[in-house]
Protein backbone atom coordinates (compact mmCIF):
# COMPACT_ATOMS: atom_id res chain seq x y z
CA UNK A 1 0.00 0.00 0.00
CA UNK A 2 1.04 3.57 -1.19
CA UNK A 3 1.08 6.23 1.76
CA UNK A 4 1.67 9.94 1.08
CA UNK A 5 3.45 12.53 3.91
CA UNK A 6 2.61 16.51 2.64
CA UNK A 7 5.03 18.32 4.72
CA UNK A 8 4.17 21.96 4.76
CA UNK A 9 6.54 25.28 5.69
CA UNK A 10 4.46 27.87 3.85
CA UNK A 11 3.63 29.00 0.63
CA UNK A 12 5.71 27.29 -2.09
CA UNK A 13 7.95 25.02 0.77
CA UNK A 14 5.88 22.19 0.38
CA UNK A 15 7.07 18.38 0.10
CA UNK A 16 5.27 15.45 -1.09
CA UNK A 17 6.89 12.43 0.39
CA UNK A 18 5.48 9.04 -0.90
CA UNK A 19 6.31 5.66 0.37
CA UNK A 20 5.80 2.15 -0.38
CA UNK A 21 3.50 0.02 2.04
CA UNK A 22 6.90 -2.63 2.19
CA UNK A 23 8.97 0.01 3.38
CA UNK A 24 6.82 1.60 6.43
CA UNK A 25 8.56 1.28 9.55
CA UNK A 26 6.94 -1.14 12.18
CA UNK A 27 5.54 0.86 15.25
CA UNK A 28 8.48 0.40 17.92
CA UNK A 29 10.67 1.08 15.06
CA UNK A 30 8.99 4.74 13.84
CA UNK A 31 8.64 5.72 17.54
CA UNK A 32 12.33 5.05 18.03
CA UNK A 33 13.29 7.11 15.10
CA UNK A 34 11.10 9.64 16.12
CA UNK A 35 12.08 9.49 19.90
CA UNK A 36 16.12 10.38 18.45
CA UNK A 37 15.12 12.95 15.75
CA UNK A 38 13.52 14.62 18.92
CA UNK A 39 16.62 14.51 21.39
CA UNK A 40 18.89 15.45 17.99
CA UNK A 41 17.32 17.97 17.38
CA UNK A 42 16.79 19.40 20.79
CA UNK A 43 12.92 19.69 20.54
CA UNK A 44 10.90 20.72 23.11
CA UNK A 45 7.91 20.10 24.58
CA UNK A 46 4.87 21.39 23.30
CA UNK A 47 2.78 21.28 25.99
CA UNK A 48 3.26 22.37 29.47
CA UNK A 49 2.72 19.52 31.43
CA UNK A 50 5.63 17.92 29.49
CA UNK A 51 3.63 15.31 27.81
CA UNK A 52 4.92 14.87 24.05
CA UNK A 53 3.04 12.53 22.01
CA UNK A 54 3.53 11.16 18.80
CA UNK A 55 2.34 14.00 17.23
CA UNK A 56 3.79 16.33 18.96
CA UNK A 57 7.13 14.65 17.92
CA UNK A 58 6.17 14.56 13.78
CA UNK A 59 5.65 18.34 14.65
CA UNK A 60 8.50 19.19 16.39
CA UNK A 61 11.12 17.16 14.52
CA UNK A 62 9.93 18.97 10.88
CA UNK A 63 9.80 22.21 12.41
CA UNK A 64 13.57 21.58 14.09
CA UNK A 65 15.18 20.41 11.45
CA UNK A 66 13.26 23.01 8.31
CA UNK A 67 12.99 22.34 4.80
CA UNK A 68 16.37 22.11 3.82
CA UNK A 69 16.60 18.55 5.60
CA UNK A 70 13.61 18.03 3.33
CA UNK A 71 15.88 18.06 0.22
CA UNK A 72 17.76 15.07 1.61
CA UNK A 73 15.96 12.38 -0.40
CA UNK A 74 16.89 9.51 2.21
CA UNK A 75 16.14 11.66 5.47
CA UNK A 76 12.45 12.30 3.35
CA UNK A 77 12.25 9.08 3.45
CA UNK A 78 13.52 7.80 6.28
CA UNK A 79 10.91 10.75 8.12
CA UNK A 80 7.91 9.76 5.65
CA UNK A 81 8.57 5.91 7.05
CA UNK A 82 8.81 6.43 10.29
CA UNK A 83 4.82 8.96 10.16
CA UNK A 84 3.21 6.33 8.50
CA UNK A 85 4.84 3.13 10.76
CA UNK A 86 4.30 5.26 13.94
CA UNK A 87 1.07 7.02 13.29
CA UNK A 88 -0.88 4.18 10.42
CA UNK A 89 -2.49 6.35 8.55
CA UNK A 90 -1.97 6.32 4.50
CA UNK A 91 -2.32 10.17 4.07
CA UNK A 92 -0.75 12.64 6.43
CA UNK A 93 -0.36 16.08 6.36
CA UNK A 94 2.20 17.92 8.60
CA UNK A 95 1.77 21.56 8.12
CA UNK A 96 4.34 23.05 10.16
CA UNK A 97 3.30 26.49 9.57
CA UNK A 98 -0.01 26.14 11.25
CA UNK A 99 1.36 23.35 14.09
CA UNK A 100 -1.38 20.55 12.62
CA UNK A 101 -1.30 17.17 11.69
CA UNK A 102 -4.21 16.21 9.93
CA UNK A 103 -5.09 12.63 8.51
């Protein structure tokens, strides 16, 4: 199955990221990736209480590391596997701009 990560910076910074349903990261796997992306890219919390879910952490780690990193066809993809493993949905789109995830 074909799943498709729109990661959005603003007008005219926008990536399509597709990837292929054998490549998807299992769930432990994506959360891993995620989980370093986050402490590698010094993210913070969003929230005050401290709690940082999943999406919190497909937020955070687009916004940290900006569309340049975006250019970097094998961190795309290694970020497009590890939304779709951690978060199972086929269509995502991150718009950083506006701090949403929507499925």
């Amino acid at each position: 199955m074909r799943s498709e990560i729109k990661v959005v910076f603003g007008p005219g910074q926008e990536f399509d990221l597709v990837v292929d349903g054998s490549e998807v990261l299992d769930f432990e796997a994506a959360r891993r990736w995620l989980d370093e992306q986050f402490v590698k890219n010094e993210c913070e919390p969003m929230r005050g209480s401290g709690k940082v879910l999943l999406a919190d952490k497909v937020l955070a780690v687009a916004s940290a590391v900006g569309p340049a990193a975006f250019g970097d066809p094998a961190f795309a993809l290694d970020f497009a596997r590890a939304v779709r493993g951690a978060l199972s949905k086929a269509l995502v789109r991150v718009d950083v701009a506006k701090l949403s995830l929507s499925y």
